[in-house]
Protein backbone atom coordinates (compact mmCIF):
# COMPACT_ATOMS: atom_id res chain seq x y z
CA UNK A 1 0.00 0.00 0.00
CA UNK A 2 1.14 3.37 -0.88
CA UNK A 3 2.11 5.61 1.75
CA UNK A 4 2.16 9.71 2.17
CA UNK A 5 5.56 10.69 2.96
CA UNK A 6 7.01 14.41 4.33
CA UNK A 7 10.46 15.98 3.68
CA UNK A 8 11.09 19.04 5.36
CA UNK A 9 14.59 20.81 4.02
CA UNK A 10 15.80 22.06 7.73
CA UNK A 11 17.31 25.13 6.85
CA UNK A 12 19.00 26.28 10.05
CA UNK A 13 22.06 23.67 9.65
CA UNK A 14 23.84 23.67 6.51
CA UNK A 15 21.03 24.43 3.40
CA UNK A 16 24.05 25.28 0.46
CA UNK A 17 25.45 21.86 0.91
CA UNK A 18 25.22 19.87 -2.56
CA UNK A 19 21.80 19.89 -2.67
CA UNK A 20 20.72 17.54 -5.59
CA UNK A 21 22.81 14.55 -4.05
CA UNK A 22 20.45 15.20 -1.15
CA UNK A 23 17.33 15.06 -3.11
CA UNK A 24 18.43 11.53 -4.94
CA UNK A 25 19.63 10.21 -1.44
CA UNK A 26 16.11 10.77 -0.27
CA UNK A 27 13.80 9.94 -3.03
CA UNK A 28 15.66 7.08 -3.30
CA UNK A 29 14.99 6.31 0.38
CA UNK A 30 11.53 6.10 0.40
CA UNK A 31 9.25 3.57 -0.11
CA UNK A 32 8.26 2.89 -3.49
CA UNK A 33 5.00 4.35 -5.28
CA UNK A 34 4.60 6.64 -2.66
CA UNK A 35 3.24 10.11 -2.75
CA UNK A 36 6.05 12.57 -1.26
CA UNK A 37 5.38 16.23 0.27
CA UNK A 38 9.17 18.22 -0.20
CA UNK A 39 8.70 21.38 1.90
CA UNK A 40 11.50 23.73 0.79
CA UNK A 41 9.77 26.58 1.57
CA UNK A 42 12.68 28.46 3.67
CA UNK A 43 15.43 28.55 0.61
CA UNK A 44 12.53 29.14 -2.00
CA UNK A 45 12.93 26.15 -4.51
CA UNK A 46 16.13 24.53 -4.61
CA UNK A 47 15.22 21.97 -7.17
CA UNK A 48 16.69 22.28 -10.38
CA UNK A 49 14.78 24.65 -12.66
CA UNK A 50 14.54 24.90 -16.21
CA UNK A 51 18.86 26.57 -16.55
CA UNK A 52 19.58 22.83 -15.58
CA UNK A 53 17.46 20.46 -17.46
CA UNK A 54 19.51 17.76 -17.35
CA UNK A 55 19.22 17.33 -13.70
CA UNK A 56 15.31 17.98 -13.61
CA UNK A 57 15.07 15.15 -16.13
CA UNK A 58 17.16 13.05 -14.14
CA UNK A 59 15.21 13.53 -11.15
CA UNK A 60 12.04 12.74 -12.83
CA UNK A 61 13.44 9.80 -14.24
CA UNK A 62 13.84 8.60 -10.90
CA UNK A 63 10.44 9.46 -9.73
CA UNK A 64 9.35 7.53 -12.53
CA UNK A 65 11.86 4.24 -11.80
CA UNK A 66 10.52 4.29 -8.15
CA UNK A 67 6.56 5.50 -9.17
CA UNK A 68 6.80 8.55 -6.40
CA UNK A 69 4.52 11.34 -6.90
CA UNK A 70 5.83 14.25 -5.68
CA UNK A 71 4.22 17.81 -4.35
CA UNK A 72 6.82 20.64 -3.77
CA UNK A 73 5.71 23.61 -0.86
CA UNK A 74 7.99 26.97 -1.54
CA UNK A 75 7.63 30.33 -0.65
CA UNK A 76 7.87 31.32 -4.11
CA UNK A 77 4.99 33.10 -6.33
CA UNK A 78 3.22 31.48 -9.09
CA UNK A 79 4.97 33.65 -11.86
CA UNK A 80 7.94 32.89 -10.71
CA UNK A 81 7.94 29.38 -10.56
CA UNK A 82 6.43 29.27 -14.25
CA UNK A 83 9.17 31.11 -15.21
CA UNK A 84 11.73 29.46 -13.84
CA UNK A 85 10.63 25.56 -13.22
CA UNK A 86 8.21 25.42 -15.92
CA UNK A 87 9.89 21.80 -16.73
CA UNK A 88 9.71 20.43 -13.76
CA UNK A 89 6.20 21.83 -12.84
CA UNK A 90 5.34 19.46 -16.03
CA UNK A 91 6.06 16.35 -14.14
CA UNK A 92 5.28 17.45 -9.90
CA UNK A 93 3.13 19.25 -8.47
CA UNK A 94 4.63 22.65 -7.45
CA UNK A 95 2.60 24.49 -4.77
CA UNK A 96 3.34 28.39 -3.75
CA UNK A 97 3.14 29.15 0.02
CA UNK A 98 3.46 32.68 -0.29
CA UNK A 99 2.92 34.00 3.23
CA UNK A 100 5.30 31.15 4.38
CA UNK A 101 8.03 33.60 5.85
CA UNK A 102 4.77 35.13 8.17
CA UNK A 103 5.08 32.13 9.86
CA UNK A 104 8.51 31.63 9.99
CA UNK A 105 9.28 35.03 11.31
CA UNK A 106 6.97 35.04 13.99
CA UNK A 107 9.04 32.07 15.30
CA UNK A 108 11.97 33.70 14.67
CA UNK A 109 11.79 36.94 15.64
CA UNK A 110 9.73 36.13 18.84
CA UNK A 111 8.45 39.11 21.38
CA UNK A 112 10.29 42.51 20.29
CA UNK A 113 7.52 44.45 21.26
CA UNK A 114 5.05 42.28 21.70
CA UNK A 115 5.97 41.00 25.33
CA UNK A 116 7.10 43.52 27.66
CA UNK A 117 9.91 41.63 29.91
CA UNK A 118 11.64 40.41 26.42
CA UNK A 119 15.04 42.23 26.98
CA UNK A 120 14.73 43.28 23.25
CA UNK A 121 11.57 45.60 23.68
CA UNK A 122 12.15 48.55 22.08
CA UNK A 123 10.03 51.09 23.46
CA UNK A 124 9.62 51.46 26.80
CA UNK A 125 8.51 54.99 27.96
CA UNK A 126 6.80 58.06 25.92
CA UNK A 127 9.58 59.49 24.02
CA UNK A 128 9.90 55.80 22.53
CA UNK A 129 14.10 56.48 23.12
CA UNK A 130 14.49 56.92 19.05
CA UNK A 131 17.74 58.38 17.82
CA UNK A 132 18.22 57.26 14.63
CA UNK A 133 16.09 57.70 11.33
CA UNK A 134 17.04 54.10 10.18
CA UNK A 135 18.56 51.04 10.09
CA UNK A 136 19.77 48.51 8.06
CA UNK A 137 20.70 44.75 8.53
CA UNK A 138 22.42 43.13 6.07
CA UNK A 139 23.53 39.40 5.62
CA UNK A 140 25.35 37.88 2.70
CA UNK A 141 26.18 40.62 0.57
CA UNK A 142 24.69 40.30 -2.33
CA UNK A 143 25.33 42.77 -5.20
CA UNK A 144 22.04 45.06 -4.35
CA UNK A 145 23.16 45.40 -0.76
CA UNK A 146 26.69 46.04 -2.02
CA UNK A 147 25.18 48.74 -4.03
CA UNK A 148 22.46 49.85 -1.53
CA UNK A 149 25.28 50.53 1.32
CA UNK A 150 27.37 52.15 -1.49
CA UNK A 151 24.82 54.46 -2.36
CA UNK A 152 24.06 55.48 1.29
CA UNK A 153 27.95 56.15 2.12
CA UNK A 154 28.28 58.50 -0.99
CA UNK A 155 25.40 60.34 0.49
CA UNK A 156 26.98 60.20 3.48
CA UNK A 157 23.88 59.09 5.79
CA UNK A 158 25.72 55.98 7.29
CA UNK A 159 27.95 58.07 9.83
CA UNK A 160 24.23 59.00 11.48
CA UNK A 161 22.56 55.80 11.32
CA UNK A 162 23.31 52.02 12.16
CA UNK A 163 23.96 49.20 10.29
CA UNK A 164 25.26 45.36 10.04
CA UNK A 165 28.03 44.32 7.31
CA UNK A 166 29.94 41.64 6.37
CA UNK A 167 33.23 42.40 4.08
CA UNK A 168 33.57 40.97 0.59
CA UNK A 169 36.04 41.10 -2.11
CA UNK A 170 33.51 40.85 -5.18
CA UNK A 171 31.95 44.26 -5.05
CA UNK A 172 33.84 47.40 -6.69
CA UNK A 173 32.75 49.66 -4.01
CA UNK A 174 33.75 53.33 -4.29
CA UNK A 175 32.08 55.17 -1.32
CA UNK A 176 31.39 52.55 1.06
CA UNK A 177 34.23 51.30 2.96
CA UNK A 178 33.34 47.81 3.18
CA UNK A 179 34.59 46.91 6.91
CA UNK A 180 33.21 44.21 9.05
CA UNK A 181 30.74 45.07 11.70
CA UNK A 182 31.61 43.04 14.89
CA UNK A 183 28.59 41.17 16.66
CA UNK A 184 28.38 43.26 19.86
CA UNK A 185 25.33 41.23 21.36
CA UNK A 186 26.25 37.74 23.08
CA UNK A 187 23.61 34.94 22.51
CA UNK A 188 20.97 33.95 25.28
CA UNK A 189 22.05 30.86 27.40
CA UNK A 190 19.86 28.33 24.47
CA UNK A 191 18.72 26.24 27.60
CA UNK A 192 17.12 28.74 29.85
CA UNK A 193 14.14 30.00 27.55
CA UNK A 194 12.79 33.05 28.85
CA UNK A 195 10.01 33.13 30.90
CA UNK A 196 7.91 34.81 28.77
CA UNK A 197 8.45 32.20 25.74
CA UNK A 198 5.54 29.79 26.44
CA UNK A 199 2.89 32.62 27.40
CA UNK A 200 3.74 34.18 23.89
CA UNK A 201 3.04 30.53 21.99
CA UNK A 202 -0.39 30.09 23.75
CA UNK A 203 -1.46 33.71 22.94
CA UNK A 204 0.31 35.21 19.42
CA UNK A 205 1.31 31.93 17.44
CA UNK A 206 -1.91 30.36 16.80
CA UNK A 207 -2.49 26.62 17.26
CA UNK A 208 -0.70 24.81 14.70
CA UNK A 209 2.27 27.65 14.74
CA UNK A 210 3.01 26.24 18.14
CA UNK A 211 4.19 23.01 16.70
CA UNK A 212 6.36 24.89 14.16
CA UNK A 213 10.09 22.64 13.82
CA UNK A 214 11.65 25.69 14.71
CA UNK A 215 10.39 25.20 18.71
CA UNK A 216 10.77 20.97 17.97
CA UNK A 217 13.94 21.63 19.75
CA UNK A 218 13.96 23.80 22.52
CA UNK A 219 17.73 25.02 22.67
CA UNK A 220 16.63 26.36 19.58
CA UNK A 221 13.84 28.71 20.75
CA UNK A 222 15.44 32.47 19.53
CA UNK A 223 17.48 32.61 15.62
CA UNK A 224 17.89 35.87 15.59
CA UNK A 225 19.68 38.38 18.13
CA UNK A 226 19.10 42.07 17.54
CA UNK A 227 21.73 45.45 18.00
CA UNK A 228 20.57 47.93 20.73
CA UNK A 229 20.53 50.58 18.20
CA UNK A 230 17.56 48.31 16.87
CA UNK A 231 15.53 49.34 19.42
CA UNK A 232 16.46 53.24 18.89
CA UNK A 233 16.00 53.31 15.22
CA UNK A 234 12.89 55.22 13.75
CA UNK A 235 12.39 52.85 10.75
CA UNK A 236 14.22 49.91 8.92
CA UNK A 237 15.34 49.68 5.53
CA UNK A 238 15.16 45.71 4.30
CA UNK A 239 17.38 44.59 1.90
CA UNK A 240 15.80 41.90 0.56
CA UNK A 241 17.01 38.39 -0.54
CA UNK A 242 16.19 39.35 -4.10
CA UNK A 243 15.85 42.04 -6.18
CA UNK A 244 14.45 39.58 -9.22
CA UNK A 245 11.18 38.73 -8.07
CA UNK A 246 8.78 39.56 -5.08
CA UNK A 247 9.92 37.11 -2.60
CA UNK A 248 8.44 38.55 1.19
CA UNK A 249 11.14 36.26 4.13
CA UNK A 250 11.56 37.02 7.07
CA UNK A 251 13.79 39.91 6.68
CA UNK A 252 9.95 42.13 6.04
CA UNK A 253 8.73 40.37 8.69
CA UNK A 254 11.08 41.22 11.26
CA UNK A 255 9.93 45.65 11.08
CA UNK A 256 6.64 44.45 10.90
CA UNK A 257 6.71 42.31 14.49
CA UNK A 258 8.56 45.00 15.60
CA UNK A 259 6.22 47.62 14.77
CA UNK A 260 8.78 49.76 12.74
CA UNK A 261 8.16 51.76 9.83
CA UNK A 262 10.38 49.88 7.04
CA UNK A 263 10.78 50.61 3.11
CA UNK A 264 12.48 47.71 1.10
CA UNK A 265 15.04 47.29 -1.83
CA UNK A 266 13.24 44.05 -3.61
CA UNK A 267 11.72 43.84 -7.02
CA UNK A 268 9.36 46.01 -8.52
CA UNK A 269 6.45 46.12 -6.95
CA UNK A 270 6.99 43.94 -3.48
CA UNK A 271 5.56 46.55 -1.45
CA UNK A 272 2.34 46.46 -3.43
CA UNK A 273 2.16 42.99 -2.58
CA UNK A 274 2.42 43.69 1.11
CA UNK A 275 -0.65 45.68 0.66
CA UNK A 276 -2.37 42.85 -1.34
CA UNK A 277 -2.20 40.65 1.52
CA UNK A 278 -3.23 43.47 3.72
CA UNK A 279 -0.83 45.32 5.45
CA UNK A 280 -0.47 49.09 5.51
CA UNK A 281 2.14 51.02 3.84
CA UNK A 282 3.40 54.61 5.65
CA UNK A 283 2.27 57.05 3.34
CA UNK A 284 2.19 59.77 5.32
CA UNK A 285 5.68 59.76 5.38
CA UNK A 286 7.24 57.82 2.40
CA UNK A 287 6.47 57.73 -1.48
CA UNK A 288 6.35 54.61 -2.65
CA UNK A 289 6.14 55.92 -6.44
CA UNK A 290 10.14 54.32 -7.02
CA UNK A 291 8.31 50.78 -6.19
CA UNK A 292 6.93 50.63 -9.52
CA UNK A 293 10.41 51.49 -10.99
CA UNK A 294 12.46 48.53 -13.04
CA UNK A 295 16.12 50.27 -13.12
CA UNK A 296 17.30 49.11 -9.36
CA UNK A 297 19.34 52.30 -9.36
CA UNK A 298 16.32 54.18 -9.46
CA UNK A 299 14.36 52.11 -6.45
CA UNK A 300 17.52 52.95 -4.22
CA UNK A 301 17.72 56.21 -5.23
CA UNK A 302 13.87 56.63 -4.17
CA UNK A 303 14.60 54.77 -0.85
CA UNK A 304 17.50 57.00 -0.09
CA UNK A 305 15.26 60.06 -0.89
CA UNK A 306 12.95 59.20 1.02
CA UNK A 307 15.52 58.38 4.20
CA UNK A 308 16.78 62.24 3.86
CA UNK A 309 13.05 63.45 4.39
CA UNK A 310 13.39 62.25 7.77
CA UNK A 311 16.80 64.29 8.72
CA UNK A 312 15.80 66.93 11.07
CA UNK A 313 12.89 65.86 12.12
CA UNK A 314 11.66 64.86 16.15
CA UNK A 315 11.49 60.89 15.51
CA UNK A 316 9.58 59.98 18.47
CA UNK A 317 7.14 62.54 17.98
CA UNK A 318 6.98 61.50 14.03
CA UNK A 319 6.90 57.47 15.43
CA UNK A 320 3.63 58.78 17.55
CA UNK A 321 2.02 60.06 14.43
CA UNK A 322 2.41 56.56 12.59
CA UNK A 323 2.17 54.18 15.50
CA UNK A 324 -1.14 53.22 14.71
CA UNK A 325 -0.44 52.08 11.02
CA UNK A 326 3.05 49.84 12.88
CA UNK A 327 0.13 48.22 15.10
CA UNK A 328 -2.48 47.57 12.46
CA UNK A 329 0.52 45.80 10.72
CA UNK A 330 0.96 43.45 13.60
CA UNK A 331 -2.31 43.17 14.23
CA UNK A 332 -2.98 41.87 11.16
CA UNK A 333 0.31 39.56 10.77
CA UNK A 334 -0.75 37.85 13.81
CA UNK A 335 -4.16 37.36 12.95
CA UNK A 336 -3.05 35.40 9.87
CA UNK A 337 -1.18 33.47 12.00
CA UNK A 338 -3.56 32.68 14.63
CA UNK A 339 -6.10 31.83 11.94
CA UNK A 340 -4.18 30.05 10.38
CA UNK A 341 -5.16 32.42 7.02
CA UNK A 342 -3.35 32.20 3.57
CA UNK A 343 -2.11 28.63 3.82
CA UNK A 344 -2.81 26.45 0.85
CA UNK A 345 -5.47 24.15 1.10
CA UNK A 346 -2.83 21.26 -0.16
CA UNK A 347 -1.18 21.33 3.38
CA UNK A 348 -4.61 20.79 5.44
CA UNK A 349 -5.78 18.02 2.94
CA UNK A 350 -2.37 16.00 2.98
CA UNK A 351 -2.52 12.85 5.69
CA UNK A 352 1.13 12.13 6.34
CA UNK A 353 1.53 8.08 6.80
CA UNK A 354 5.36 7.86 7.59
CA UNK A 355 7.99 11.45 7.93
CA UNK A 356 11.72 10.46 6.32
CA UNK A 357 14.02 10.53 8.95
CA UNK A 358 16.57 11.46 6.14
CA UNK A 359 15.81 15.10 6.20
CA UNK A 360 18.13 16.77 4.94
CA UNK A 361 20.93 18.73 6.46
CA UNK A 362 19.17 18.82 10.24
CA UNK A 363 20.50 16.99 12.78
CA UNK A 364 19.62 14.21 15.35
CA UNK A 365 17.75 16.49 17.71
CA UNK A 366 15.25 17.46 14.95
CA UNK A 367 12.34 14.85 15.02
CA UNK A 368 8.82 14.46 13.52
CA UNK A 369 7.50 17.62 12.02
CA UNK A 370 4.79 17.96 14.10
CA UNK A 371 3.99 21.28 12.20
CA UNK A 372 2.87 19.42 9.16
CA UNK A 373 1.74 16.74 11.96
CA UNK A 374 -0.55 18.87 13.52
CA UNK A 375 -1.86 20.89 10.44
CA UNK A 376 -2.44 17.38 8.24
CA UNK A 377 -4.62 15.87 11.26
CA UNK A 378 -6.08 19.06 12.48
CA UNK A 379 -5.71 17.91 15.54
CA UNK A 380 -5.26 21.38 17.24
């Protein structure tokens, strides 16, 4: 009898190891003419796509030796996956989880603002303690970053603000100076969750959020740490993954939680999309007009524009003006959480048989998803 598998990519270990020698390790792995849901929803779609047809055509050829239908979750949009896996949507079924990363983030970025005795809440007494217009994290730095940061030292607004980098060698820079920004936070002890952790499950995650495989191990309950000068900037700038298409991670949903004005370098047209699933954009104080624009140079030009508008002015008092779009925002991300909204329906009608213990990259100490576990048997 044919049995329902899940994969779930861990992405928290090592997820640019050589990925397609994963994916044949554990197709071949599983019981034959089985039906197999891949959830590789954190790193997009790291499947082959249509640049490497060779290796989506040897993939399906082994779906087809060992008769496995296959379903792929990502956190990728429909366009984008016809674009770029057209081939391989021929032969598996390819499923977009768009509002995955709203899920994900409340995990990972956790009580900010939201619980009072978190040591990271911001804002703690009327004048909110803001000092600086804006902030900016970066991570790997990818050429729009490189030219983002670039952009902001020539106009010299990096001496004023605060900001995260890490150095590379592949970027022409010839404003930005391109040093290393040290950590300056140390990590929480991982085995003394705060007390506040299992009071902010029961009442902002939602039922089936609570199961999430990011809290399957508890040493694992915070990813991200945050810079005190988090805390006193007025609003975030977020450098997203990608400037090619709209891709929303957890990088948006980070200002959001932390009820922070934010304008992002992404594609054309991302922060449209943020209002399509309905959040609130801050137009009272930005112009969004250089969202629309397709030259990248011109979208950081209309971010940086729109970061000099706020030089001079009282921050706190301009923060009290907009709080109440920064808590709509929140409002609203945690409702779709809690209700469990803008999930596709292929999730909730999937009943898992058997999960592959050959998941790949995680570790020992990651067991059953009992995400997928509880949102397959609705047992809430």
């Amino acid at each position: 009898m044919a049995k329902n598998n899940i994969v779930y990519v861990n992405p928290d270990v090592a997820p640019w190891l050589k990925y397609k020698g994963d994916i044949k390790l554990i197709l071949n792995s599983i019981e034959q003419s089985s039906h197999v849901m891949w959830c590789d929803a954190f790193e997009g779609l790291r499947w082959p796509n249509d640049n490497n047809i060779n290796a989506v055509y040897e993939l399906v050829q082994l779906m087809g030796q060992r008769d496995l239908m296959v379903t792929i979750i990502t956190s990728l949009d429909s366009e984008t996956i016809s674009r770029h896996w057209g081939e391989l949507g021929q032969f598996v079924k390819i499923v977009p989880w768009e509002s995955y990363f709203l899920y994900n983030g409340v995990i990972r970025f956790t009580a900010r603002k939201l619980v009072p005795d978190c040591p990271d809440f911001p804002y703690e007494d009327d004048h909110y303690g803001i000092t600086y217009p804006f902030i900016v994290y970066n991570g790997k730095p990818r050429p729009h970053r490189c030219q983002l940061m670039d952009t902001l030292a020539e106009q010299g607004m990096l001496k004023r603000n605060a900001y995260t980098w890490n150095r590379t060698t592949e970027y022409g820079f010839e404003s930005f100076d391109n040093k290393q920004t040290p950590v300056i936070l140390q990590r929480p002890d991982p085995t003394q969750p705060p007390k506040w952790l299992d009071d902010f499950k029961v009442h902002h995650m939602g039922t089936a959020c609570r199961h999430h495989p990011n809290l399957i191990d508890n040493t694992v309950w915070y990813s991200y740490n945050v810079h005190p000068q988090y805390a006193q900037a007025f609003c975030q700038v977020v450098p997203e993954t990608t400037v090619d298409h709209c891709w929303i991670t957890e990088k948006t949903v980070e200002p959001i939680l932390a009820q922070k004005p934010f304008l992002i370098l992404g594609a054309p047209g991302i922060h449209e999309k943020l209002t399509d699933m309905g959040f609130y954009l801050y137009d009272d104080i930005f112009d969004y007009s250089f969202d629309k624009e397709k030259d990248i140079t011109k979208r950081i030009d209309g971010i940086t524009d729109n970061l000099k508008r706020l030089e001079g002015q009282s921050l706190n008092l301009l923060y009290r003006k907009i709080s109440h779009v920064t808590w709509n925002n929140v409002q609203r991300l945690l409702n779709i959480v809690k209700n469990q909204q803008l999930v596709p329906k292929d999730i909730y009608s999937y009943h898992v048989n058997e999960y592959i213990k050959e998941i790949a990259h995680s570790t020992d100490c990651i067991g059953t998803h009992e995400y997928f576990s509880a949102l397959f048997s609705q047992n809430f």
